[in-house]
Protein backbone atom coordinates (compact mmCIF):
# COMPACT_ATOMS: atom_id res chain seq x y z
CA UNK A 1 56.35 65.81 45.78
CA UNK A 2 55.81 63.06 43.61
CA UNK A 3 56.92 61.70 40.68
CA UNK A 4 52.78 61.16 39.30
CA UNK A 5 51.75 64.37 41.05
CA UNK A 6 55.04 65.76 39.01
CA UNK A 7 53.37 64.51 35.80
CA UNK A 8 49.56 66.67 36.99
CA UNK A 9 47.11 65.48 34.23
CA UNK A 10 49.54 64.63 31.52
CA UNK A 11 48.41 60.91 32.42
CA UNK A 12 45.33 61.59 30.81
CA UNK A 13 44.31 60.41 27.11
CA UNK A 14 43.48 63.37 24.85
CA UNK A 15 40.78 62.29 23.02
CA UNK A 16 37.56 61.62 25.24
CA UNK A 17 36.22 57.84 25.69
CA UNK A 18 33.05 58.96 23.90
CA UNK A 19 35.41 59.55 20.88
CA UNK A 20 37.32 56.16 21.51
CA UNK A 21 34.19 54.42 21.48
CA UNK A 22 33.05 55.89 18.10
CA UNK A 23 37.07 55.13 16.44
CA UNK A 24 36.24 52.02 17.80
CA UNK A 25 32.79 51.77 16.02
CA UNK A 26 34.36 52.67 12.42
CA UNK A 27 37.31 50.58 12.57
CA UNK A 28 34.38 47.52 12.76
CA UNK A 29 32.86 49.37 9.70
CA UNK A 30 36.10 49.23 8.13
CA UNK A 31 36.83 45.56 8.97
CA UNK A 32 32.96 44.62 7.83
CA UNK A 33 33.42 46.78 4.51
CA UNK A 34 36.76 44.44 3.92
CA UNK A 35 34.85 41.26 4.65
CA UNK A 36 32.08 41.77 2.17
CA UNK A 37 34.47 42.49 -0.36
CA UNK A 38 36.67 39.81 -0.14
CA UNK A 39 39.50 40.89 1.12
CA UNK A 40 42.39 39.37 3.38
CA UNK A 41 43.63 41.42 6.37
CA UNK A 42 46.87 41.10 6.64
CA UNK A 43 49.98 41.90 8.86
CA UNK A 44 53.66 42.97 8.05
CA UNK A 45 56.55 44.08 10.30
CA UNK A 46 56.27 47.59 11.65
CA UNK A 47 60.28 47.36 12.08
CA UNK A 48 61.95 47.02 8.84
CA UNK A 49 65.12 46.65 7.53
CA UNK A 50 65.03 49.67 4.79
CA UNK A 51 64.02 53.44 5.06
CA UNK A 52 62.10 54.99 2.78
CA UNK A 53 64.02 56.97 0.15
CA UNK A 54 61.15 59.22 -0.62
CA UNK A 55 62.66 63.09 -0.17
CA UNK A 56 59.74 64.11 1.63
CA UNK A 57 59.47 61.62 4.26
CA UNK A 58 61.99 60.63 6.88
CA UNK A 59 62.28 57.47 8.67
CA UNK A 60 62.58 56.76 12.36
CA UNK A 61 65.97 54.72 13.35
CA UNK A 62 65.71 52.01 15.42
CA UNK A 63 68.80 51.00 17.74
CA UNK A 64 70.13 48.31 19.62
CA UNK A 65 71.53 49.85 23.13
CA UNK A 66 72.41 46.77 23.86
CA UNK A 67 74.69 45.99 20.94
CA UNK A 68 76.53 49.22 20.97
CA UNK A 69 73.76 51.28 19.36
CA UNK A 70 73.66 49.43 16.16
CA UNK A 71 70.79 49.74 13.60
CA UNK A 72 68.84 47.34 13.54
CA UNK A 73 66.00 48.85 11.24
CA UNK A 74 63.62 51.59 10.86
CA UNK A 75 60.04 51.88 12.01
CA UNK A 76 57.74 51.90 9.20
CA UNK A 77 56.45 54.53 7.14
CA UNK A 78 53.98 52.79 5.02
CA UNK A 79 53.55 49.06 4.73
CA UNK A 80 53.46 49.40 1.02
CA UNK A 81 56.37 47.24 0.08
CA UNK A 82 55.76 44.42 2.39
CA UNK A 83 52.00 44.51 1.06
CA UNK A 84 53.35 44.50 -2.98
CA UNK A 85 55.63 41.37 -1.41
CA UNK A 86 52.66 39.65 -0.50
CA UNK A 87 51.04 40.40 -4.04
CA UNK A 88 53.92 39.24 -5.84
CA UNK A 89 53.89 35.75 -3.57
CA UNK A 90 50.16 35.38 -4.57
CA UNK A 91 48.16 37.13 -2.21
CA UNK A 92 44.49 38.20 -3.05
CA UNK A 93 42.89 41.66 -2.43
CA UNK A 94 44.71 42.42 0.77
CA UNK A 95 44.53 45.09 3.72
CA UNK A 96 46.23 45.92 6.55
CA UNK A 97 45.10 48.29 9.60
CA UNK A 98 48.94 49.28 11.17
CA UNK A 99 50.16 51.98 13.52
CA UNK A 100 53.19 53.71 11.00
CA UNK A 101 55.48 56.47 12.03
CA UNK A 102 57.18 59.19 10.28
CA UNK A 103 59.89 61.82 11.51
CA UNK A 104 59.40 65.00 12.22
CA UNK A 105 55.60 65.08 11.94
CA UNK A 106 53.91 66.94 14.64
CA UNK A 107 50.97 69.44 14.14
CA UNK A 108 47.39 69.46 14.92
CA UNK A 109 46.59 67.03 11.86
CA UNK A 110 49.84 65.24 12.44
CA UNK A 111 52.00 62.68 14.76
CA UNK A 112 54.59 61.19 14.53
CA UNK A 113 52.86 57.72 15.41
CA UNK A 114 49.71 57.63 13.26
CA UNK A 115 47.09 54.75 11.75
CA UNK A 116 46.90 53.96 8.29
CA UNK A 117 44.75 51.94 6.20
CA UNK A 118 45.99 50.40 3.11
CA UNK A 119 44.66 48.33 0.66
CA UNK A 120 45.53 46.84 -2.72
CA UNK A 121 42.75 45.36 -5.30
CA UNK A 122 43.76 43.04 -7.85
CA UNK A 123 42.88 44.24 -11.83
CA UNK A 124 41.80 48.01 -11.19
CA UNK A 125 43.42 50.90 -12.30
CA UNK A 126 43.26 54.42 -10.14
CA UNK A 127 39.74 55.59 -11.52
CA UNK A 128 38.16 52.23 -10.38
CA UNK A 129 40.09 52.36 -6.97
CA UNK A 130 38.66 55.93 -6.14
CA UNK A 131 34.86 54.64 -6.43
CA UNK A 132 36.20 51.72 -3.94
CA UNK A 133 37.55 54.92 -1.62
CA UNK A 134 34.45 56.50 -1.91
CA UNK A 135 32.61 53.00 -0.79
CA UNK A 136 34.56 52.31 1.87
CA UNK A 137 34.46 55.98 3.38
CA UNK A 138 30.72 56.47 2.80
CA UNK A 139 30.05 53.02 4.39
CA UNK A 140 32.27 53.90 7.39
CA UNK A 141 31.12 57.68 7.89
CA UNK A 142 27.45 56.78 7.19
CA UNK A 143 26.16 56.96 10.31
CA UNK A 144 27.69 59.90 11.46
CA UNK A 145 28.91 61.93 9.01
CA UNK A 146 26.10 62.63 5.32
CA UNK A 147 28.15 62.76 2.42
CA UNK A 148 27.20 65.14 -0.66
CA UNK A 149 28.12 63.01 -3.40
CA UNK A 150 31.85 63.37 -4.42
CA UNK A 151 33.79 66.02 -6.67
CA UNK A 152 36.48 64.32 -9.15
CA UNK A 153 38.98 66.52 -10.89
CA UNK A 154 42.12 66.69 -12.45
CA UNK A 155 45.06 67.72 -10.71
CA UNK A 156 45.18 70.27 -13.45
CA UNK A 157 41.41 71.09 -13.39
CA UNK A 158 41.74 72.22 -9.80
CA UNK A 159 44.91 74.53 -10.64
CA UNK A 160 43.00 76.34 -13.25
CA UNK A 161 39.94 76.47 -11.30
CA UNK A 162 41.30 78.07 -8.39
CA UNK A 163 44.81 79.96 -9.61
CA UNK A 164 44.15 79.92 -13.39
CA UNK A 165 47.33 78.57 -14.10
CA UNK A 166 48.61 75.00 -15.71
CA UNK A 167 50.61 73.19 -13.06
CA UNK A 168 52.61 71.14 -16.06
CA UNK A 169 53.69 74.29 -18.07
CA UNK A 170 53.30 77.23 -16.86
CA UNK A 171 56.79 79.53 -15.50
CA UNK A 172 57.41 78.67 -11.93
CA UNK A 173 57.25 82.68 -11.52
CA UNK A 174 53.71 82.98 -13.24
CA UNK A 175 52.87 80.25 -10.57
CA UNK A 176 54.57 81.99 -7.89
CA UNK A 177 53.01 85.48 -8.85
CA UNK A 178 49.34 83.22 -8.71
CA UNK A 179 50.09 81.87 -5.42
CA UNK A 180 50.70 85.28 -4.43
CA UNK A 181 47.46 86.88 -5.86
CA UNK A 182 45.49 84.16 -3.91
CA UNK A 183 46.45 85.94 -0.48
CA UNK A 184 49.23 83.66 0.82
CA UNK A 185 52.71 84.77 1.20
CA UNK A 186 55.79 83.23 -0.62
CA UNK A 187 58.81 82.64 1.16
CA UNK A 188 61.89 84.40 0.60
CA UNK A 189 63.35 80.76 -0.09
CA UNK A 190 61.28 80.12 -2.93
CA UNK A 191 61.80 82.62 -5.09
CA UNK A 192 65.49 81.72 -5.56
CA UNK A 193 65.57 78.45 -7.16
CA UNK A 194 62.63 76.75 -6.04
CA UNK A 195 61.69 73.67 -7.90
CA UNK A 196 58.36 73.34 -9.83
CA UNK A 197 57.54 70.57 -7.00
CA UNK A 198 58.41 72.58 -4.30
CA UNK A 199 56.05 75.87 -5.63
CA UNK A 200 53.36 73.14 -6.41
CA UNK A 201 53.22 72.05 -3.28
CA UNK A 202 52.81 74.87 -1.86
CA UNK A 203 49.69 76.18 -3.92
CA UNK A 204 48.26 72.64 -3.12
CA UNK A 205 48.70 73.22 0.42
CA UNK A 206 48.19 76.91 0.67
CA UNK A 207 45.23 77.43 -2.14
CA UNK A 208 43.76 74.50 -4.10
CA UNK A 209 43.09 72.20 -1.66
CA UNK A 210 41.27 75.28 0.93
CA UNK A 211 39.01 75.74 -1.98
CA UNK A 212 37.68 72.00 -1.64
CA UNK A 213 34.02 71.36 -0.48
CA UNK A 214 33.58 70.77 3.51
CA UNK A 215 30.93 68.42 2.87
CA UNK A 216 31.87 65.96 0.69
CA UNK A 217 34.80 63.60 -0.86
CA UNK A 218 36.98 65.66 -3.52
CA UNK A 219 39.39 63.12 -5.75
CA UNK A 220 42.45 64.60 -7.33
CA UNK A 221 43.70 62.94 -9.69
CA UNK A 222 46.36 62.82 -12.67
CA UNK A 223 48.98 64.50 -10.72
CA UNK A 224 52.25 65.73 -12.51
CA UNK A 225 54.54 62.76 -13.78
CA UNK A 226 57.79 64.04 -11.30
CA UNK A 227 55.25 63.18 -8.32
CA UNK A 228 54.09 59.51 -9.55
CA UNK A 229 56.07 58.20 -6.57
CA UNK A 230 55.30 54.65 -6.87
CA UNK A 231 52.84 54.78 -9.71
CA UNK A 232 52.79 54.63 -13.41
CA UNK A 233 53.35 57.32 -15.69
CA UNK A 234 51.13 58.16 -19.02
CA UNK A 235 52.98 61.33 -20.76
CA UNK A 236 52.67 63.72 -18.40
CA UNK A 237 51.14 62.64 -15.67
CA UNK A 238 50.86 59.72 -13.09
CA UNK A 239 48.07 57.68 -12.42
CA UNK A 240 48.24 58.81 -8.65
CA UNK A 241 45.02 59.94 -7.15
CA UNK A 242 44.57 62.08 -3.55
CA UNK A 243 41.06 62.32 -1.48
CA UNK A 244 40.09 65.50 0.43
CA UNK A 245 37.72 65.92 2.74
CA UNK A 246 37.37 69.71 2.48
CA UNK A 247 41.30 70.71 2.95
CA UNK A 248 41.95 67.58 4.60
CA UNK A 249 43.77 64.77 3.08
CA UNK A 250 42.69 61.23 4.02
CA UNK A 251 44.21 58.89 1.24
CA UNK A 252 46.74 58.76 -1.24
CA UNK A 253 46.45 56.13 -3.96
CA UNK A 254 48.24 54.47 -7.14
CA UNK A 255 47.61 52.29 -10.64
CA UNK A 256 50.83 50.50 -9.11
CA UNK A 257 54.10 50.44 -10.92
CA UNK A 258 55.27 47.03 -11.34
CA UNK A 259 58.89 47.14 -13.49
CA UNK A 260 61.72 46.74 -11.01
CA UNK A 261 64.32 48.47 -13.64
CA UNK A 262 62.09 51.78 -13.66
CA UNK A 263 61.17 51.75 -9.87
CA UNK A 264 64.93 50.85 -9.24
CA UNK A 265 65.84 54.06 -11.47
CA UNK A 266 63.27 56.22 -8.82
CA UNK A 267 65.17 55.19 -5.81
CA UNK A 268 68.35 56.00 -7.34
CA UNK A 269 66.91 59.64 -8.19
CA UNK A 270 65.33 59.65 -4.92
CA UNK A 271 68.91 59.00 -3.61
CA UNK A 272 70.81 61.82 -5.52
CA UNK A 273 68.35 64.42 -4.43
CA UNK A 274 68.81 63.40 -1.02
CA UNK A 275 72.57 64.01 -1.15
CA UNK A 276 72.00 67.46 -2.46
CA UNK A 277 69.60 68.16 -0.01
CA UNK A 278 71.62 67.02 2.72
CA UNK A 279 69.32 64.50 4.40
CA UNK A 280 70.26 61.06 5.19
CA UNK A 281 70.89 58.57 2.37
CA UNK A 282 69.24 55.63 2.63
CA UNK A 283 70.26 51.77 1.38
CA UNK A 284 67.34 50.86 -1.18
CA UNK A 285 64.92 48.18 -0.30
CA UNK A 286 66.21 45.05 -2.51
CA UNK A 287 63.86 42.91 -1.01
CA UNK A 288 61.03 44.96 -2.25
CA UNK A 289 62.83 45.42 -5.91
CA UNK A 290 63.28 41.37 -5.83
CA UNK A 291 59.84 40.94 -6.09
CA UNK A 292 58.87 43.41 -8.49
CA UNK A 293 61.06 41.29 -10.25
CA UNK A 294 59.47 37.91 -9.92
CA UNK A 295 56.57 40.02 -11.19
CA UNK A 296 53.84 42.33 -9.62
CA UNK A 297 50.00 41.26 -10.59
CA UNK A 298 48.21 44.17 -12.12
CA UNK A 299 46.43 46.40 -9.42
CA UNK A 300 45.71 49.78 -7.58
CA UNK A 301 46.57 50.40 -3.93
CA UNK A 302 45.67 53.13 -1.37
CA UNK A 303 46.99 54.41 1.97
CA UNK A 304 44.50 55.79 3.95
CA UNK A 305 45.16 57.92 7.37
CA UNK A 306 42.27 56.66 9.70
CA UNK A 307 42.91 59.25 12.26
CA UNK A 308 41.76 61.61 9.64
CA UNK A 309 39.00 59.63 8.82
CA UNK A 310 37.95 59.78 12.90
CA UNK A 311 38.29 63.44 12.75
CA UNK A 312 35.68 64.43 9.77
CA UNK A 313 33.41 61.45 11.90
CA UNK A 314 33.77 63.28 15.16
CA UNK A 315 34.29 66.77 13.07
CA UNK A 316 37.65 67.16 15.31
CA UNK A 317 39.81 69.72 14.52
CA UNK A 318 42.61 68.19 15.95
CA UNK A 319 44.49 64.82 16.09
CA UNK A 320 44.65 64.59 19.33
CA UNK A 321 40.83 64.38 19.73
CA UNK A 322 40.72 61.34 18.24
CA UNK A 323 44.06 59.68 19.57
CA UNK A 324 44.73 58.11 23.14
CA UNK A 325 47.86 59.71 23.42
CA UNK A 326 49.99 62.18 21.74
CA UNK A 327 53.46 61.76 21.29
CA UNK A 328 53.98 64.43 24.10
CA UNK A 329 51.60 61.96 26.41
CA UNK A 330 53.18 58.62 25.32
């Protein structure tokens, strides 16, 4: 036997060529909706030098057989610094369409090797940047895909509406005991010390977003200050905006942070809950933190998964219906 006839139809893209020719169609949409707007497309290096230290992402290593299995870098996760480099050295509105990769990924919404759209506008905060996310997907899914017009809430809002509890303050048991009265189980590992992230993120994922509209864009926004990631903070909250389509998340956007002393103070926190975890801990990126301190312009960026963005187009269930191939089929 073979070595191809060994392989049977594992050769074979997942996604049909009917749906390759329609991802094909909306990443022209995309690249027109860019154009009108102004803004430069841009690329940065998929292999970089840094991992994210972010606790919930993990970065694929990168090594050089040939030098005795050295590092020499990671595969990107985002091309957010590189992109806030570029602002910082002058760039205009910029965006970038790049394949990105992330560890341990691997579900029917998720791979390992996925494309992401990310953009960064000059002078807007996160409320203007949503109505540019709502633009942009309206004017890509047009064709194919009617929008009802879009559903804005607070992060908040959307707790009380659908577990009648506030995310900021109330007892991580009350929230637990919510969670619970919703119909989804709790694991045994969260009732003994779970964090107020940890439970949060599980409502989110298990309750709020499920109760989003199927036919339309829902915007979350003001999330709790301990998630800003890389945005700023008012008070309580961060100016950090998510879109939904239905449960689905397709974008995940920030008024940027631009002090170097206060994002350098994240990565170290980032760092120390790493250890405790256990996972890997990374080297910061200085190059990144050297131009936040020559000085970030004012804006609001997005990352945008455009597989996702495929899938409510083709109403796939599945990544893999939209993808070539799978990292099973690479």
């Amino acid at each position: 036997m073979t070595l191809a006839a060994d392989t049977g139809a594992e050769w074979r893209p997942t996604a049909e060529i009917a749906q390759l020719r329609l991802r094909a169609a909306l990443l022209a949409r995309v690249r027109a909706y860019f154009s009108a707007t102004g803004a430069l497309e841009v690329e940065t290096p998929a292999l970089v030098r840094a991992a994210v230290t972010d606790v919930h992402l993990e970065s694929l290593r990168v090594v050089d057989d040939a030098a005795g299995a050295a590092t020499i870098g990671f595969l990107q996760t985002s091309p957010e610094y590189a992109m806030k480099r570029l602002l910082c050295a002058g760039a205009p509105d910029i965006y970038q369409v790049c394949k990105v990769f992330r560890a341990g990924e691997r579900g029917g919404r998720h791979n390992p090797e996925f494309t992401m759209l990310e953009w960064y506008r000059h002078g807007l905060d996160h409320h203007a940047l949503m109505r540019d996310v709502e633009a942009l997907i309206g004017h890509v899914l047009g064709p194919e895909r009617a929008s009802a017009a879009s559903e804005s809430l607070t992060y908040c809002e959307a707790f009380a509406r659908r577990l009648g509890v506030d995310p900021l303050h109330a007892p991580v048991d009350a929230m637990l005991q919510a969670i619970e009265s919703a119909g989804t189980s709790v694991p045994d590992s969260m009732r003994a010390g779970a964090s107020r992230d940890d439970v949060l993120d599980l409502a989110m994922g298990t309750v709020v977003a499920e109760s989003f509209a199927l036919d339309r864009v829902t915007f979350l926004y003001d999330f709790p200050a301990s998630q800003a990631a890389l945005a700023q903070i008012r008070g309580e909250v961060a100016s950090r905006f998510e879109a939904f389509w239905g449960p689905l998340e397709l974008a995940n956007g920030f008024h940027e942070l631009g002090s170097a002393p206060e994002q350098g103070a994240r990565f170290a926190a980032d760092l120390a809950r790493r250890s405790a975890n256990g996972q890997p801990v990374r080297d910061v990126d200085r190059l990144f933190l050297g131009a936040l301190e020559s000085g970030l312009p004012p804006c609001a960026g997005v990352a945008l998964g455009f597989d996702r963005l495929v899938m409510v187009a083709a109403r796939a269930e599945r990544i893999d219906d939209v993808v070539t191939f799978p990292c099973e089929r690479a």
